[in-house]
PDB file of N, CA and C in Angstrom:
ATOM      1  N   UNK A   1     -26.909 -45.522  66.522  1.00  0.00           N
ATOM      2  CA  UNK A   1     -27.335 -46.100  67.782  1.00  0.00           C
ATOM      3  C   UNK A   1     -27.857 -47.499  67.537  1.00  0.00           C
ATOM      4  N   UNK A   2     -27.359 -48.405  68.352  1.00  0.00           N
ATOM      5  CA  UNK A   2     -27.839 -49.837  67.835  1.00  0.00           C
ATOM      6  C   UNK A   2     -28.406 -50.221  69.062  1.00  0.00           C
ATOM      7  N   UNK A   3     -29.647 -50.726  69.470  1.00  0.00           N
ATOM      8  CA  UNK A   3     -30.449 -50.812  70.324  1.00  0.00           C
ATOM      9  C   UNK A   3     -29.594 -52.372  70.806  1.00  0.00           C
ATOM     10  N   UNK A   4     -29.314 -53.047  70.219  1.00  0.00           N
ATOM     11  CA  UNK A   4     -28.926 -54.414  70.932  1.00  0.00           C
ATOM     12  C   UNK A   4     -27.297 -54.230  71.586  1.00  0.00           C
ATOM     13  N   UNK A   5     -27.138 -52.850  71.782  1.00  0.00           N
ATOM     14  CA  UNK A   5     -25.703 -52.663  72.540  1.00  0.00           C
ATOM     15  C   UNK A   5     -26.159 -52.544  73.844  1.00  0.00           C
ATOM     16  N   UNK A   6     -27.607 -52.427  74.149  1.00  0.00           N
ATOM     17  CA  UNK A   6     -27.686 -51.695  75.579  1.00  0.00           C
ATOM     18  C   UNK A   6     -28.159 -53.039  76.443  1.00  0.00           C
ATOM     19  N   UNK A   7     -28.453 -54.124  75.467  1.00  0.00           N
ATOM     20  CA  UNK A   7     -29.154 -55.192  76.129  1.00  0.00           C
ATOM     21  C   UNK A   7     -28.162 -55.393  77.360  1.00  0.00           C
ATOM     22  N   UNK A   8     -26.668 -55.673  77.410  1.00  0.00           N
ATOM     23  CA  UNK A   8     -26.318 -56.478  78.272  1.00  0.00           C
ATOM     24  C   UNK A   8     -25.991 -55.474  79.277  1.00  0.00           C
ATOM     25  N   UNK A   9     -26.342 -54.208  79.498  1.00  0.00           N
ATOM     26  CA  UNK A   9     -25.612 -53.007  79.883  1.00  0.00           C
ATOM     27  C   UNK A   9     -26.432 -53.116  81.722  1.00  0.00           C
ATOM     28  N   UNK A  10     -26.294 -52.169  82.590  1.00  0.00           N
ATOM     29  CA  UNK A  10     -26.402 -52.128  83.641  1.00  0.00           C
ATOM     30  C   UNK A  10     -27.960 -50.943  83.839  1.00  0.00           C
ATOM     31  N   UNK A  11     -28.341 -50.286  82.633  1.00  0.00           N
ATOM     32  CA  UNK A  11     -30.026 -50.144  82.635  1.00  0.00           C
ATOM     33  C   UNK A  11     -30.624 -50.485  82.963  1.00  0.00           C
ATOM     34  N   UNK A  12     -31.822 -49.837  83.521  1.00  0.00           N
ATOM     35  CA  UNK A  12     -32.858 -50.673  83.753  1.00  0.00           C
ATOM     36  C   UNK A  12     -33.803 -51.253  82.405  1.00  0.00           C
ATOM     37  N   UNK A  13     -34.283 -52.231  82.752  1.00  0.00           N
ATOM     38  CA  UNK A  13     -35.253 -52.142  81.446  1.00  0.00           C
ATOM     39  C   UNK A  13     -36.125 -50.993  80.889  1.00  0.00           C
ATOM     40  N   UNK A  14     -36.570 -50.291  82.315  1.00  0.00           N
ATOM     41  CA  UNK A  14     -37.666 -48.821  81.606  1.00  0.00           C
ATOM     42  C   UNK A  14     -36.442 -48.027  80.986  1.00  0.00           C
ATOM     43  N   UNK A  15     -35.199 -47.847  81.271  1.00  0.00           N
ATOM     44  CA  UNK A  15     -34.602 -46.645  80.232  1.00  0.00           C
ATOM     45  C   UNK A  15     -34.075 -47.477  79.321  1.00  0.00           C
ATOM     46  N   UNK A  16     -33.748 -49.211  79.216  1.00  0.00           N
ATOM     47  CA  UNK A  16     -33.316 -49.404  78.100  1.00  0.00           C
ATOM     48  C   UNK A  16     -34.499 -49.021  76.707  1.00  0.00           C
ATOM     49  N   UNK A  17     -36.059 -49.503  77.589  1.00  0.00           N
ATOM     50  CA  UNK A  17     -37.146 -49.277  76.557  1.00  0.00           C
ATOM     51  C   UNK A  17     -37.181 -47.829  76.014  1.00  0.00           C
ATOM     52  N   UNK A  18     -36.888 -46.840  76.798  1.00  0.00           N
ATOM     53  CA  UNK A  18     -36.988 -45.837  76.463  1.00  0.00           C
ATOM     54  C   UNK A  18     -36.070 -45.356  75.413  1.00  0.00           C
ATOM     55  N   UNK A  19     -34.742 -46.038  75.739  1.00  0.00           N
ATOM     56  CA  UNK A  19     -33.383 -45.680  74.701  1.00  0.00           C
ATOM     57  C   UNK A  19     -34.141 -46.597  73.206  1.00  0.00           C
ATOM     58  N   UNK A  20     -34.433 -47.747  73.469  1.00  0.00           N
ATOM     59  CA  UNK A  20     -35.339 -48.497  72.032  1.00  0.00           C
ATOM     60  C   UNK A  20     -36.243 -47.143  71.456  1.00  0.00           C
ATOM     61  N   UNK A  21     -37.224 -46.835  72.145  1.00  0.00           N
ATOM     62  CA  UNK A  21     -38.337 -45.909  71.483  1.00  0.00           C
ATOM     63  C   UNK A  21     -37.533 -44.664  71.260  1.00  0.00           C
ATOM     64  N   UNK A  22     -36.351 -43.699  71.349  1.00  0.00           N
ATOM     65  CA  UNK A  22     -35.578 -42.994  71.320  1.00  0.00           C
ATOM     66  C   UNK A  22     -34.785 -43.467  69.936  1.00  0.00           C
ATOM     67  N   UNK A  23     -34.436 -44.464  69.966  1.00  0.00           N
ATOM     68  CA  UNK A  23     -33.904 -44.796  68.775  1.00  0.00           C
ATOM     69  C   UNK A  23     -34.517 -44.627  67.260  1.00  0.00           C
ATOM     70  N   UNK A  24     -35.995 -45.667  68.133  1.00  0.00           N
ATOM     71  CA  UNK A  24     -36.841 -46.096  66.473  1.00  0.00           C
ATOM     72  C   UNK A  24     -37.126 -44.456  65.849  1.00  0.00           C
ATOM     73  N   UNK A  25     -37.011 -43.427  66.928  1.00  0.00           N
ATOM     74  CA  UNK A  25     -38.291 -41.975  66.538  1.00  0.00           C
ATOM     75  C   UNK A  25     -37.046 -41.393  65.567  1.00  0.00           C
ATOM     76  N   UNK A  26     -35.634 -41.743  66.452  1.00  0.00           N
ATOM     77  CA  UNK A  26     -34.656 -40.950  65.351  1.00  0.00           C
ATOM     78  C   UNK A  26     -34.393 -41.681  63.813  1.00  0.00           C
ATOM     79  N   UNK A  27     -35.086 -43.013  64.102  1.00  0.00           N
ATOM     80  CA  UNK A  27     -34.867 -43.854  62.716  1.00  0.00           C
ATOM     81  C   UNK A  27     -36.400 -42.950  61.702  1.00  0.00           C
ATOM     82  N   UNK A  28     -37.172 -42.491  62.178  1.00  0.00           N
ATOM     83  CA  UNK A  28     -38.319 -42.118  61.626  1.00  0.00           C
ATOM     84  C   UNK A  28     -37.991 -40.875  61.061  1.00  0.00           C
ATOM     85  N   UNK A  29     -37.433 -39.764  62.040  1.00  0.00           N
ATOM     86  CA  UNK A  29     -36.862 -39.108  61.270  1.00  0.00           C
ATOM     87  C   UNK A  29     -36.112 -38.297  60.568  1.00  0.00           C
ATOM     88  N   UNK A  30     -35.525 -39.549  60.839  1.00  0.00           N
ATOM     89  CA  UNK A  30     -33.923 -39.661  59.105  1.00  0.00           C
ATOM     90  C   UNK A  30     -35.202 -39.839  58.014  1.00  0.00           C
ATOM     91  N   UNK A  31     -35.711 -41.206  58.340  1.00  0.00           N
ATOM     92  CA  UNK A  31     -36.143 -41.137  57.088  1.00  0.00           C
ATOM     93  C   UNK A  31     -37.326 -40.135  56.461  1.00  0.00           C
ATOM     94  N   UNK A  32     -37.817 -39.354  57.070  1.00  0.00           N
ATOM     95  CA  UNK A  32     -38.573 -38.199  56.734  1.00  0.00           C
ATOM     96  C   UNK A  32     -37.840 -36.898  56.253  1.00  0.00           C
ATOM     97  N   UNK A  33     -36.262 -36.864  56.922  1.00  0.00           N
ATOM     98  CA  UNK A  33     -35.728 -36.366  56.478  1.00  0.00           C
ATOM     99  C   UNK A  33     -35.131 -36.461  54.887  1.00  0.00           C
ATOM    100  N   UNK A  34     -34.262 -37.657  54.771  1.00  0.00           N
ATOM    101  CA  UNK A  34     -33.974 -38.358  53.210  1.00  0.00           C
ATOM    102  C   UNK A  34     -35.555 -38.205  52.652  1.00  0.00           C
ATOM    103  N   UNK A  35     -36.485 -38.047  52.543  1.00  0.00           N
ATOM    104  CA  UNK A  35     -38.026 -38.097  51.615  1.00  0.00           C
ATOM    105  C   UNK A  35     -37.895 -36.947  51.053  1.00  0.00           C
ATOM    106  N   UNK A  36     -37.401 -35.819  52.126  1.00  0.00           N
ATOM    107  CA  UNK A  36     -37.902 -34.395  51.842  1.00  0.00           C
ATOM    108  C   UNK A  36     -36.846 -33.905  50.951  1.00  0.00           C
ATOM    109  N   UNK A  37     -35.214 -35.123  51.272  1.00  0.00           N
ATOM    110  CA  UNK A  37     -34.390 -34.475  50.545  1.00  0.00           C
ATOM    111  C   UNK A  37     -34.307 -34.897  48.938  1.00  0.00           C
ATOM    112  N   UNK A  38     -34.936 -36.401  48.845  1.00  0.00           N
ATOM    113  CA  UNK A  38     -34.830 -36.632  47.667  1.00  0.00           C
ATOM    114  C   UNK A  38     -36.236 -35.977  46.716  1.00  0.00           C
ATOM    115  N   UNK A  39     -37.751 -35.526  47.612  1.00  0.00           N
ATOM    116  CA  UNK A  39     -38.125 -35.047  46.470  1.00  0.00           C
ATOM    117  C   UNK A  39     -38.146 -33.231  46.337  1.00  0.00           C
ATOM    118  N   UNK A  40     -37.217 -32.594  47.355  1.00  0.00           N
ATOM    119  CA  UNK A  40     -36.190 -31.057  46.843  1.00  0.00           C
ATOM    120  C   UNK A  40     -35.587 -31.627  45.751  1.00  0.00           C
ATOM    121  N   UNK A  41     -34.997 -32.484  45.155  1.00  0.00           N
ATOM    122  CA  UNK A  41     -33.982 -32.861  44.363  1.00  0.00           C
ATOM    123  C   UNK A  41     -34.658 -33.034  42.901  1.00  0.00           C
ATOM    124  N   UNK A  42     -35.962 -33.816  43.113  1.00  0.00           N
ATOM    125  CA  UNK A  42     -36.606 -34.245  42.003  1.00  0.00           C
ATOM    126  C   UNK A  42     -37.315 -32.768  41.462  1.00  0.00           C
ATOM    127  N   UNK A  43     -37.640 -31.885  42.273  1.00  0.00           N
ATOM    128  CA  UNK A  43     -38.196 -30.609  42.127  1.00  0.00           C
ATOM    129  C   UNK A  43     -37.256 -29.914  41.615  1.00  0.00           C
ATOM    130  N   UNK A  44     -36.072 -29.631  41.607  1.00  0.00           N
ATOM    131  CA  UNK A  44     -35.098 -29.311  41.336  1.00  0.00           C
ATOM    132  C   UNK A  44     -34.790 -29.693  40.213  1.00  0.00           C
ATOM    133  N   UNK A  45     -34.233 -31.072  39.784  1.00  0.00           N
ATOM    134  CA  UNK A  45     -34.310 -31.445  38.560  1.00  0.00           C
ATOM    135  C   UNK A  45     -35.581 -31.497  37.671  1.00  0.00           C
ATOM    136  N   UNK A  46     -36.782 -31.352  37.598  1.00  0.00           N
ATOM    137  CA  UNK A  46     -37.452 -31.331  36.937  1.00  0.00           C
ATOM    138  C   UNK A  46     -37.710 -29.973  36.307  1.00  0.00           C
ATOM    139  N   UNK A  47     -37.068 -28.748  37.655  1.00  0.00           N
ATOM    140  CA  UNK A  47     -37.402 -26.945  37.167  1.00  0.00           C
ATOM    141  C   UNK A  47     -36.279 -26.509  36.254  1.00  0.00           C
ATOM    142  N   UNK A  48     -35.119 -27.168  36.594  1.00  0.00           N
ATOM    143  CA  UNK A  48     -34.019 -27.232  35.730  1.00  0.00           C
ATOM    144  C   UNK A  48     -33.650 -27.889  34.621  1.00  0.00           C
ATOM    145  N   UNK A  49     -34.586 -29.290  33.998  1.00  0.00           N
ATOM    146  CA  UNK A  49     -35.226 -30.028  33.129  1.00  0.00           C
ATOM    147  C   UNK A  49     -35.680 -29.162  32.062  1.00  0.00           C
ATOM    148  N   UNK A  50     -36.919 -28.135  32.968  1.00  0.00           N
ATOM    149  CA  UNK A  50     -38.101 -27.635  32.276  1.00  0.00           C
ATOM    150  C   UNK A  50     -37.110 -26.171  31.391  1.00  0.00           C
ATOM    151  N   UNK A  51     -36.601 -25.640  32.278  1.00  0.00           N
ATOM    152  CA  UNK A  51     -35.496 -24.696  31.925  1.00  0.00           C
ATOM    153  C   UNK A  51     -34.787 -24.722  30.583  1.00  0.00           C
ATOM    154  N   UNK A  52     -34.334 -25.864  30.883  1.00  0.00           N
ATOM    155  CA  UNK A  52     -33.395 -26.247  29.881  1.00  0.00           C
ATOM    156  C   UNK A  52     -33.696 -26.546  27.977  1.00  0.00           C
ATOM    157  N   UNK A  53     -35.034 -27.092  28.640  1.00  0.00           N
ATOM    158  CA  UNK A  53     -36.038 -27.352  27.781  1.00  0.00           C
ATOM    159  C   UNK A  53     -36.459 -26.085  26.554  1.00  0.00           C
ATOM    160  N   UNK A  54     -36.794 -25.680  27.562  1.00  0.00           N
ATOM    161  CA  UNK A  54     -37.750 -23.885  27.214  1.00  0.00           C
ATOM    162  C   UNK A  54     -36.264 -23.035  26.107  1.00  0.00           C
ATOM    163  N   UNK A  55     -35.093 -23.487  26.883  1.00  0.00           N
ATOM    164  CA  UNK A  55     -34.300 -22.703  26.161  1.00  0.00           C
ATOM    165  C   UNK A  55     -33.916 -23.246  25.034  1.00  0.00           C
ATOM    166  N   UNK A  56     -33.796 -24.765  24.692  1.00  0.00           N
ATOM    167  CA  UNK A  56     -33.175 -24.781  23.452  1.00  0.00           C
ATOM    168  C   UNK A  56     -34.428 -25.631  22.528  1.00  0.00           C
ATOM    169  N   UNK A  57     -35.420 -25.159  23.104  1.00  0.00           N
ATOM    170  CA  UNK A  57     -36.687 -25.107  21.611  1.00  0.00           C
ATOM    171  C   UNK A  57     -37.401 -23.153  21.347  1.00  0.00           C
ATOM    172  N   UNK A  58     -36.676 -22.441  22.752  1.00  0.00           N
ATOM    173  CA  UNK A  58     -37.450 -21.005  22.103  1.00  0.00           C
ATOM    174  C   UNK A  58     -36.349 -20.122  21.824  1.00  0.00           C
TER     175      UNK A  58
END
């Protein structure tokens, strides 16, 4: 969604503002989403790290 498509559009300004604040909340969260996915990942690699570990020193 690119907020500067709606500028020239036939909206009013209150729903273009609203489509802006609609936008930024889904830009918020993606990125809360990507946080949670990259540190599942780091948790992941670090239990599978530790794993790996454990097995070829015991």
């Amino acid at each position: 969604m690119d907020i500067s498509s709606i500028g020239g559009s036939a909206l009013t300004p209150e729903v273009q503002a609203q489509y802006a604040v609609k936008c930024i909340q889904m830009a918020r969260q993606s990125d809360a989403v990507i946080g949670s996915l990259i540190q599942d990942t780091v948790e992941i690699s670090k239990e599978a790290m530790d794993k790996y570990i454990a097995e070829t020193q015991g």
